[in-house]
N, C-alpha and C. Protein backbone atom coordinates (compact mmCIF):
# COMPACT_ATOMS: atom_id res chain seq x y z
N UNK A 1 52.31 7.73 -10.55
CA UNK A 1 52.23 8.78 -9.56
C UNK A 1 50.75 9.11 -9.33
N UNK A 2 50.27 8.92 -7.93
CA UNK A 2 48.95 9.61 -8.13
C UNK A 2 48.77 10.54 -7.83
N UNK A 3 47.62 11.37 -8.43
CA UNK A 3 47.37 12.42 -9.05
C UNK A 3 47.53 13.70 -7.72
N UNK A 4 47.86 14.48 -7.92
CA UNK A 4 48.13 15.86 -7.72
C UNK A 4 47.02 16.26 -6.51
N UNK A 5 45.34 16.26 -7.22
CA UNK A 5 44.55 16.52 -6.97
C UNK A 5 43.65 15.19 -6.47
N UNK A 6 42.53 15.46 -5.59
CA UNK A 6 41.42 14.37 -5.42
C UNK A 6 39.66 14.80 -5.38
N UNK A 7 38.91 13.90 -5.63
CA UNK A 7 37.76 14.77 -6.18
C UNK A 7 36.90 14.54 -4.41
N UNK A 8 36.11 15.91 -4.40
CA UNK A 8 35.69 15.83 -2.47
C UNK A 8 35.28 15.07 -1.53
N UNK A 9 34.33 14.15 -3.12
CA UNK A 9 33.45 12.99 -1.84
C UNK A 9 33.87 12.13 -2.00
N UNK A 10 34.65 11.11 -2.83
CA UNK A 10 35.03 9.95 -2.83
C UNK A 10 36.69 9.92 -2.77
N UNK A 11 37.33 10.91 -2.85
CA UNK A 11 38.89 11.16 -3.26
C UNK A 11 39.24 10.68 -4.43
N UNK A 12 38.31 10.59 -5.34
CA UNK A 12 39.29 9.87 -6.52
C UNK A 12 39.92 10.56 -7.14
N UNK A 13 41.30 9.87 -8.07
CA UNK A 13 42.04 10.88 -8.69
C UNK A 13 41.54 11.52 -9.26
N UNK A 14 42.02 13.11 -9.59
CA UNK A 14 41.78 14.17 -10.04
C UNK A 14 43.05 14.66 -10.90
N UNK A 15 43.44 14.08 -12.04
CA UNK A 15 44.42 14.41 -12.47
C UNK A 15 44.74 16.02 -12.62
N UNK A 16 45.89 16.50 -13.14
CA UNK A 16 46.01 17.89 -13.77
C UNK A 16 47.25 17.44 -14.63
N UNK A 17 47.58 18.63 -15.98
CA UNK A 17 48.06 18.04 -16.70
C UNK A 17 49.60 17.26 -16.30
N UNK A 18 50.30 17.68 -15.44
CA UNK A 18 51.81 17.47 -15.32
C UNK A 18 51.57 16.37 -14.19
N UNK A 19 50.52 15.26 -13.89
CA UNK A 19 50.31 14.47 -13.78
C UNK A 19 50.51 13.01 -14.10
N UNK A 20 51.40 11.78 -13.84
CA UNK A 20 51.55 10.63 -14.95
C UNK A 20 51.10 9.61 -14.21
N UNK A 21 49.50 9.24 -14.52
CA UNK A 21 48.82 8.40 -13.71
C UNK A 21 49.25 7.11 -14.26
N UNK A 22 49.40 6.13 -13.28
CA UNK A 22 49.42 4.75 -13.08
C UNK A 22 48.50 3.81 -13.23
N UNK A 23 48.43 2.51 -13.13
CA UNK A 23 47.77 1.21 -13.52
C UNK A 23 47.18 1.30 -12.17
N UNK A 24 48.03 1.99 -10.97
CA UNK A 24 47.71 1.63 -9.73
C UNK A 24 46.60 2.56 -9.19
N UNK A 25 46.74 3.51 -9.58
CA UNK A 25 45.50 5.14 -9.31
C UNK A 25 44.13 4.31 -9.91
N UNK A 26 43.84 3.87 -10.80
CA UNK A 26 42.79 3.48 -11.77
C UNK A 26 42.38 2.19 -10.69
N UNK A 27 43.33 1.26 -10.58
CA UNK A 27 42.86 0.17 -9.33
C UNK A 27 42.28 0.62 -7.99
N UNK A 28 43.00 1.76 -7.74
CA UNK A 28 42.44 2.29 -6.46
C UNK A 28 41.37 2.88 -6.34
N UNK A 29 40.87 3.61 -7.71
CA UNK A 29 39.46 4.19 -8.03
C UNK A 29 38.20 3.49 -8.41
N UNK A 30 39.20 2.13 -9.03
CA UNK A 30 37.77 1.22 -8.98
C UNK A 30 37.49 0.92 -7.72
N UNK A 31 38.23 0.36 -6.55
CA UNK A 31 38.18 -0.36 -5.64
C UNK A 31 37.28 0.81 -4.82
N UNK A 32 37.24 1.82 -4.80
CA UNK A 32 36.72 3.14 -3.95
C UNK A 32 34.87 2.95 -4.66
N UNK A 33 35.20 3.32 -5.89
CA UNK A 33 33.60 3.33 -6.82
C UNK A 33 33.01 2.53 -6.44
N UNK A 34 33.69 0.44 -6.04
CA UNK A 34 33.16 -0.59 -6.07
C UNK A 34 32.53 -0.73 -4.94
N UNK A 35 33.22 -0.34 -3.81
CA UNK A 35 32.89 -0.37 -1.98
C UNK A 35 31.53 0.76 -1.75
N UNK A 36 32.00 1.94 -2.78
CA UNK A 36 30.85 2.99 -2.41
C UNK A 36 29.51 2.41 -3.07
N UNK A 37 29.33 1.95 -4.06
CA UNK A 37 27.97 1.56 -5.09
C UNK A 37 27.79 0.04 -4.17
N UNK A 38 28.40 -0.50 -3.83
CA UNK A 38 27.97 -1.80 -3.37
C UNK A 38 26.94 -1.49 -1.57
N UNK A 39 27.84 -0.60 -0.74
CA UNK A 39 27.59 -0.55 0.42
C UNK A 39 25.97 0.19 -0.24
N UNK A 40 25.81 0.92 -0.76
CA UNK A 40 25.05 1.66 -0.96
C UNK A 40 23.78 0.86 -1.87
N UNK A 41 23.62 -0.13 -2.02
CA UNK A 41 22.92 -1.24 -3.51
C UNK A 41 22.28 -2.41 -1.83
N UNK A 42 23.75 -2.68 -0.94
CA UNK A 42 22.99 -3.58 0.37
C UNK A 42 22.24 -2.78 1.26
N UNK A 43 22.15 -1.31 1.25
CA UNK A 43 21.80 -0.52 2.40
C UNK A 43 20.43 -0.74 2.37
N UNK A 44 19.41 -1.33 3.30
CA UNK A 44 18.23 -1.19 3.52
C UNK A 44 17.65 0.38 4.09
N UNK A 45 18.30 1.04 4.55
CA UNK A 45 18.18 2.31 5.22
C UNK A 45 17.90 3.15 4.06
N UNK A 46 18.32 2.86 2.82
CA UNK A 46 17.81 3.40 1.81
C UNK A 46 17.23 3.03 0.17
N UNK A 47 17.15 1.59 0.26
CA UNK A 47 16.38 1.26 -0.52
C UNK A 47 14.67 0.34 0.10
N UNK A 48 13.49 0.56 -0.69
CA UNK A 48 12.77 -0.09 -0.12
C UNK A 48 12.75 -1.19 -0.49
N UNK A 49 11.70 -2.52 1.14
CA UNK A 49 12.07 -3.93 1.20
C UNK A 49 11.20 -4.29 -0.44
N UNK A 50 10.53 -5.28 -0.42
CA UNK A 50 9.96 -5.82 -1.56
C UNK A 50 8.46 -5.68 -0.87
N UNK A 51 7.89 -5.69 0.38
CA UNK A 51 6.56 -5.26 0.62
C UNK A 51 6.30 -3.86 0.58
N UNK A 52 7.79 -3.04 0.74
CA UNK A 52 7.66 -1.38 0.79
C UNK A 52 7.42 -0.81 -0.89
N UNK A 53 8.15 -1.90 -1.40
CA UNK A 53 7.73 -1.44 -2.92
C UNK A 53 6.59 -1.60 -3.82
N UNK A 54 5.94 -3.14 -3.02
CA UNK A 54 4.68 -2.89 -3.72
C UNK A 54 3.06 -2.49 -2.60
N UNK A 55 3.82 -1.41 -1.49
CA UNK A 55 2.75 -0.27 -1.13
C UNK A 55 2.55 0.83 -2.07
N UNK A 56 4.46 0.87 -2.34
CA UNK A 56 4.49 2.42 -3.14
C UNK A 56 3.51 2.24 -4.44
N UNK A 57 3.68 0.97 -5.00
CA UNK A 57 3.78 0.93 -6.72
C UNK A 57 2.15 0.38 -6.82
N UNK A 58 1.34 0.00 -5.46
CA UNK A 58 0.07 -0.66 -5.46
C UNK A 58 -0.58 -0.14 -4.05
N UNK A 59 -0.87 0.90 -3.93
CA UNK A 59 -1.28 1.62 -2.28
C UNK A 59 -2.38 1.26 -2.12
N UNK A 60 -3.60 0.96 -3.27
CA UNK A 60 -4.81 0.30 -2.84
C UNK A 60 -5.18 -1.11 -3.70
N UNK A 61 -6.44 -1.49 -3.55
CA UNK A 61 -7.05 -2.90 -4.59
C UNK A 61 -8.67 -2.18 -4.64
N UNK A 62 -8.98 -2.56 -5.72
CA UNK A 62 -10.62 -2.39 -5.78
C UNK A 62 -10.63 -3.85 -6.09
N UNK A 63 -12.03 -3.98 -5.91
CA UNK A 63 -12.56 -5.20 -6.56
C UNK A 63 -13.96 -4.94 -6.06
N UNK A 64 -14.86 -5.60 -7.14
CA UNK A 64 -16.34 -5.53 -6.86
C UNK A 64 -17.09 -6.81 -7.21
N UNK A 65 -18.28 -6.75 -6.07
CA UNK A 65 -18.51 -7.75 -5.78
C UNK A 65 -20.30 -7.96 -6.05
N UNK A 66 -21.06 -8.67 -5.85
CA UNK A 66 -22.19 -8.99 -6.41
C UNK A 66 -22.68 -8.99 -4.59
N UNK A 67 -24.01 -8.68 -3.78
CA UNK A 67 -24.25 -8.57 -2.93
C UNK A 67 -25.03 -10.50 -3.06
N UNK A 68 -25.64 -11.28 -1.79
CA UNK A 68 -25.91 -11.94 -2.19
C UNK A 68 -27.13 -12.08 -1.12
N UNK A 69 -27.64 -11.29 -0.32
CA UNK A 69 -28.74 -11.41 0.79
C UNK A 69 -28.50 -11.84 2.06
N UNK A 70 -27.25 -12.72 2.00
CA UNK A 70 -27.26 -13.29 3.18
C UNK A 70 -27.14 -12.49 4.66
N UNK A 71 -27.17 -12.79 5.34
CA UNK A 71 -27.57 -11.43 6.38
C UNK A 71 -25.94 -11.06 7.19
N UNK A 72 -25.22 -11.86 6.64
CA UNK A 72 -23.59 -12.05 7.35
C UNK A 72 -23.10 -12.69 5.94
N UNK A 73 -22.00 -12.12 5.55
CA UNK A 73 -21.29 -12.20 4.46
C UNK A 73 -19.79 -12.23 4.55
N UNK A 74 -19.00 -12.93 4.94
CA UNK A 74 -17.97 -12.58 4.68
C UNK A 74 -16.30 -12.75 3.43
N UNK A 75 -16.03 -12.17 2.84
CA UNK A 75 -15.50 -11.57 1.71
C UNK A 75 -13.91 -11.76 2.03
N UNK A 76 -13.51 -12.89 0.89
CA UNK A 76 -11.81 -13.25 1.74
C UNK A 76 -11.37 -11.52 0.60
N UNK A 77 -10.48 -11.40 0.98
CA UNK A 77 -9.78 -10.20 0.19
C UNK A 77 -8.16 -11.01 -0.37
N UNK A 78 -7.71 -10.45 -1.77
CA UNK A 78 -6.48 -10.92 -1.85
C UNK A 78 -4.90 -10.29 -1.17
N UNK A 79 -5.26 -9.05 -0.37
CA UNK A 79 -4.57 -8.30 0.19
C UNK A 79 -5.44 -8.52 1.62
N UNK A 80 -4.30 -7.85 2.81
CA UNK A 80 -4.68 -7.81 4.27
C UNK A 80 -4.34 -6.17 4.41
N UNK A 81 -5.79 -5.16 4.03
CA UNK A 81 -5.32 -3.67 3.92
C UNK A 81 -5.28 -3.31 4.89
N UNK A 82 -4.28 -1.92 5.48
CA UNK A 82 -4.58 -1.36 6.76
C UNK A 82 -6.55 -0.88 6.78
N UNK A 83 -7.33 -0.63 6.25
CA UNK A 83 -8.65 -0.35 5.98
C UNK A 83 -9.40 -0.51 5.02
N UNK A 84 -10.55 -0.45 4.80
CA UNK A 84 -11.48 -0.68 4.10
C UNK A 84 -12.85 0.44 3.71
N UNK A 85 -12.99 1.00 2.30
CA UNK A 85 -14.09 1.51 2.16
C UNK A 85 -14.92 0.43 1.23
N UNK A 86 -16.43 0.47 1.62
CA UNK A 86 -17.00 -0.06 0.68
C UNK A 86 -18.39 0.55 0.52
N UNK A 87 -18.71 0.10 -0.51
CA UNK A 87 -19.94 1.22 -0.79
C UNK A 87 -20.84 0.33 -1.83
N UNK A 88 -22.31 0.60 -1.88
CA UNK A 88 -22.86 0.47 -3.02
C UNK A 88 -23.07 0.83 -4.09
N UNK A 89 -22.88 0.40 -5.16
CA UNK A 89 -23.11 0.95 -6.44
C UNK A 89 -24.15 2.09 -6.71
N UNK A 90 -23.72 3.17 -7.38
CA UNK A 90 -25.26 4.21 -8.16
C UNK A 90 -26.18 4.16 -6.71
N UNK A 91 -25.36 4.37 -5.32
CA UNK A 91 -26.76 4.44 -4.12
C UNK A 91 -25.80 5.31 -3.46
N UNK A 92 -26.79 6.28 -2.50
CA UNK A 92 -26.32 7.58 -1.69
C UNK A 92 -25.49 6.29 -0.70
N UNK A 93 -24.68 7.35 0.39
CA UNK A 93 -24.06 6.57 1.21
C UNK A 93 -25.19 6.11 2.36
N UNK A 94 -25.98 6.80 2.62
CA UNK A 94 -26.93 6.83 3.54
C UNK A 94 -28.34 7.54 3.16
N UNK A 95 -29.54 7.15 3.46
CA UNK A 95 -30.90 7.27 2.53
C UNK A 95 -31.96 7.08 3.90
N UNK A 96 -32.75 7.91 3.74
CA UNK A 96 -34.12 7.67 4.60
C UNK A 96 -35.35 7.05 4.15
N UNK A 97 -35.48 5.44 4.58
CA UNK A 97 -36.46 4.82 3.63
C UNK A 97 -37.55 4.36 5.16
N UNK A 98 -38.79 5.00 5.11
CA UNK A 98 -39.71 4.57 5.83
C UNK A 98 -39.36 5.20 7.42
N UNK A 99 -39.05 6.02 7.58
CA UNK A 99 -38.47 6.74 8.98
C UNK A 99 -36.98 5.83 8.97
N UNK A 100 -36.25 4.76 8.03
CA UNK A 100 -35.46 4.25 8.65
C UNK A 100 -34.24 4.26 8.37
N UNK A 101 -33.22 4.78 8.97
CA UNK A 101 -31.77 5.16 7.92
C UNK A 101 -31.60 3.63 7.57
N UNK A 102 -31.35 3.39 6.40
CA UNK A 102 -30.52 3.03 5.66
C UNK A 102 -29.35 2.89 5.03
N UNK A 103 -28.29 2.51 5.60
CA UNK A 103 -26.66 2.29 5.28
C UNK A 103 -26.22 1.53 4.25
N UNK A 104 -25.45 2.09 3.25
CA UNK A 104 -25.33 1.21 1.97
C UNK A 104 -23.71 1.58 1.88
N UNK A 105 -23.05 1.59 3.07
CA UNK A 105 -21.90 2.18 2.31
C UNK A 105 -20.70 1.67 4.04
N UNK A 106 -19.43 1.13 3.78
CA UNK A 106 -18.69 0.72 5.57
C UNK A 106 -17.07 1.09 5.30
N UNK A 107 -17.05 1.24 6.33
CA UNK A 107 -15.63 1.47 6.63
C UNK A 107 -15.17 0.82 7.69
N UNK A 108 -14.18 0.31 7.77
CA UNK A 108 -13.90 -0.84 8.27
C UNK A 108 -12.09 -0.14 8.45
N UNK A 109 -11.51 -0.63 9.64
CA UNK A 109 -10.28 -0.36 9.97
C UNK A 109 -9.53 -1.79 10.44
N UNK A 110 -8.25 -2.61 9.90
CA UNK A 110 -8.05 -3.85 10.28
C UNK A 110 -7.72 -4.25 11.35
N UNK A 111 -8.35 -4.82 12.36
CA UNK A 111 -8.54 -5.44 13.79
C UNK A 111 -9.11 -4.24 14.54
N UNK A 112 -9.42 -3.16 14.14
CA UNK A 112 -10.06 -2.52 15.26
C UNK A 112 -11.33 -1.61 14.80
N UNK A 113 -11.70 -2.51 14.60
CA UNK A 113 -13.17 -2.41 14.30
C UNK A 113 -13.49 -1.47 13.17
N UNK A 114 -14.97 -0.60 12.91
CA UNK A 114 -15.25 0.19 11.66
C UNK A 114 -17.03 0.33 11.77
N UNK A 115 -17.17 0.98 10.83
CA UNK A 115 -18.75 1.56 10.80
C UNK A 115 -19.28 0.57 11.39
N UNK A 116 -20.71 0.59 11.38
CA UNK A 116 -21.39 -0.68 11.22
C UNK A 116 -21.69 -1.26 10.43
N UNK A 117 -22.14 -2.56 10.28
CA UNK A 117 -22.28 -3.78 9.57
C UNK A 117 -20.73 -3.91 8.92
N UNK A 118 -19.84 -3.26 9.42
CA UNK A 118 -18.58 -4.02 8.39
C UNK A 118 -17.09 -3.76 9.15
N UNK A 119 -17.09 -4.87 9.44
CA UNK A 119 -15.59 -5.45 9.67
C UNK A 119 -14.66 -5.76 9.29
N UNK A 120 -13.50 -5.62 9.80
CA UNK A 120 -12.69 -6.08 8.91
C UNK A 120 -10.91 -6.26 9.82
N UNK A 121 -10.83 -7.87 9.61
CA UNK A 121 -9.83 -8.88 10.79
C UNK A 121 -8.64 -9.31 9.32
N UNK A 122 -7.68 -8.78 9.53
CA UNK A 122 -6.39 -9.52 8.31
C UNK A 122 -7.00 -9.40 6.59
N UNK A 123 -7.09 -10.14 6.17
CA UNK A 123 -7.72 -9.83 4.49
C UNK A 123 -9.63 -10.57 4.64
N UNK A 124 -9.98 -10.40 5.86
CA UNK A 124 -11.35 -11.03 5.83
C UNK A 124 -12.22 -9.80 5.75
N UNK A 125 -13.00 -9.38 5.25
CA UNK A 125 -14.05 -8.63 5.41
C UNK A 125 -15.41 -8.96 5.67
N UNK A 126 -15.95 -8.70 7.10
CA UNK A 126 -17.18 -9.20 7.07
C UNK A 126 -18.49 -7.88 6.91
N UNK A 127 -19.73 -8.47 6.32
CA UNK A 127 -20.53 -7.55 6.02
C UNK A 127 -21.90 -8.15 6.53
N UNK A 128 -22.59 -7.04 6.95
CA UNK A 128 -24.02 -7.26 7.56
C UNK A 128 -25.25 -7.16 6.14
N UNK A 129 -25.75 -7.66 6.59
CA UNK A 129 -27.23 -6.77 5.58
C UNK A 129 -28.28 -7.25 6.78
N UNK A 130 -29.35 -6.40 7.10
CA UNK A 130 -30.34 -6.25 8.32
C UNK A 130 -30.15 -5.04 9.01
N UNK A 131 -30.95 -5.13 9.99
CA UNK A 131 -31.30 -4.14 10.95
C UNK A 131 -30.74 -4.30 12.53
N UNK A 132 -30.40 -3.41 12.75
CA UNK A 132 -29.72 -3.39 13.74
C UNK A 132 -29.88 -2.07 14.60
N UNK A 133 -30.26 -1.62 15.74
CA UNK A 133 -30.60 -0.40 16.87
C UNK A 133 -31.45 0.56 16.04
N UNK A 134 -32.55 0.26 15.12
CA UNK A 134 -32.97 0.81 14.27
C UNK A 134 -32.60 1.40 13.06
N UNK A 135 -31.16 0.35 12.79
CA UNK A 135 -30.97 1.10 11.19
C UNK A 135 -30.53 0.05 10.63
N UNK A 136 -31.12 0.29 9.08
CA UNK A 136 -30.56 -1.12 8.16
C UNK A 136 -29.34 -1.11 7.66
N UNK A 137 -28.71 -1.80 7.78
CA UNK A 137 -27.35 -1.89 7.06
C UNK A 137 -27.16 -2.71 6.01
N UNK A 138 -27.53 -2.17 5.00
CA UNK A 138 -27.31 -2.67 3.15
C UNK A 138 -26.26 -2.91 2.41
N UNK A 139 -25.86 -3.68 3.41
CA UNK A 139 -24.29 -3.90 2.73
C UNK A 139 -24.00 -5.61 2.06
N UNK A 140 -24.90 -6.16 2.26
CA UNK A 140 -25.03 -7.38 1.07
C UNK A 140 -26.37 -7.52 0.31
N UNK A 141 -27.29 -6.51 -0.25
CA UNK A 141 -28.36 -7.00 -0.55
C UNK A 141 -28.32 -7.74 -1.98
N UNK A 142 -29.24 -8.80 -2.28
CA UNK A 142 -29.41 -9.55 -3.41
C UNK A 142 -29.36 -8.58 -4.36
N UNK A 143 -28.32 -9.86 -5.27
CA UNK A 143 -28.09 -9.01 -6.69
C UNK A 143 -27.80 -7.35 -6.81
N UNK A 144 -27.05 -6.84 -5.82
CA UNK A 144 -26.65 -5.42 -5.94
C UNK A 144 -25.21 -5.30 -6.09
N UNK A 145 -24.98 -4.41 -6.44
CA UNK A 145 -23.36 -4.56 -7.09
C UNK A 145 -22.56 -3.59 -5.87
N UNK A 146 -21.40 -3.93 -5.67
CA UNK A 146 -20.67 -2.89 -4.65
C UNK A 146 -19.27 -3.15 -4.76
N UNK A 147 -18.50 -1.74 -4.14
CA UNK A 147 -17.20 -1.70 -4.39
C UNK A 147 -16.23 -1.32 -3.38
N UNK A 148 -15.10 -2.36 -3.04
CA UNK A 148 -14.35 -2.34 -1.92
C UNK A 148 -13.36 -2.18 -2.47
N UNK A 149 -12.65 -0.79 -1.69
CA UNK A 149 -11.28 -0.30 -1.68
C UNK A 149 -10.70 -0.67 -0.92
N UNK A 150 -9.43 -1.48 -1.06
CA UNK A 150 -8.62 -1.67 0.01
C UNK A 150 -7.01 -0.67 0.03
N UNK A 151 -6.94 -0.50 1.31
CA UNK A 151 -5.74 0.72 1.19
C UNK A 151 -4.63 0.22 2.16
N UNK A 152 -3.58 -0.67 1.35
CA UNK A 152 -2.40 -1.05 2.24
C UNK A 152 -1.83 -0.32 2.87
């Protein structure tokens, strides 16, 4: 006999005592539990994909890099971040050396452009070091150490 009572969100039996549940109530409650946990285990609408999980579980990358002089540098990345900060090591972001600003530090947004001297197209990052409309952009100088955040 099934049960008397049913529980609100799933209906499963809800016995009470003067109740004499069956082989068949218990089949019908698995079969209810099995359809609800399954539909709910395939639902993409509420679990995240496998790239959504490792934004959540990995939202940025550092990695640092050795500057090397060249006046155009470009830096494969192991991620393709929505943006890019990068900066020089132990140096202000920006410095007045000889009347001439000096930039040691880029931001970069992926495919649509970013500070100056630094770009940044899919996981490529490109970097300037030179002068440019009167300001230097120090973003590869020899033997200087620097550090790029990437933020998926």
């Amino acid at each position: 006999m099934a049960s008397t009572n049913k529980t609100d969100n799933l209906h499963l039996n809800k016995w009470i005592e003067t109740d004499k549940p069956t082989r068949a109530d218990f089949v019908s409650d698995n079969n209810i539990i099995d359809e609800v946990i399954s539909t709910h285990i395939d639902s993409d609408s509420v679990h995240l994909r496998g790239i959504e999980k490792e934004r959540v579980s990995n939202p940025y990358q550092f990695r640092f890099i050795q500057g090397t002089g060249e006046s155009s540098r470009t830096v494969n990345l192991d991620i393709s971040p929505k943006f890019v900060i990068y900066f020089m090591f132990d140096e202000a972001p920006v410095k007045v050396s000889s009347g001439t600003a000096v930039v040691n530090f880029g931001i970069a947004v992926n495919g649509n452009g970013g500070s100056g001297g630094c770009e940044l197209s899919g996981n490529r990052l490109v970097l300037s070091q030179g002068t440019q409309n009167g300001v230097k952009y120090n973003l590869n100088e020899s033997d200087t150490q620097y550090t790029i955040v990437g933020f998926i």
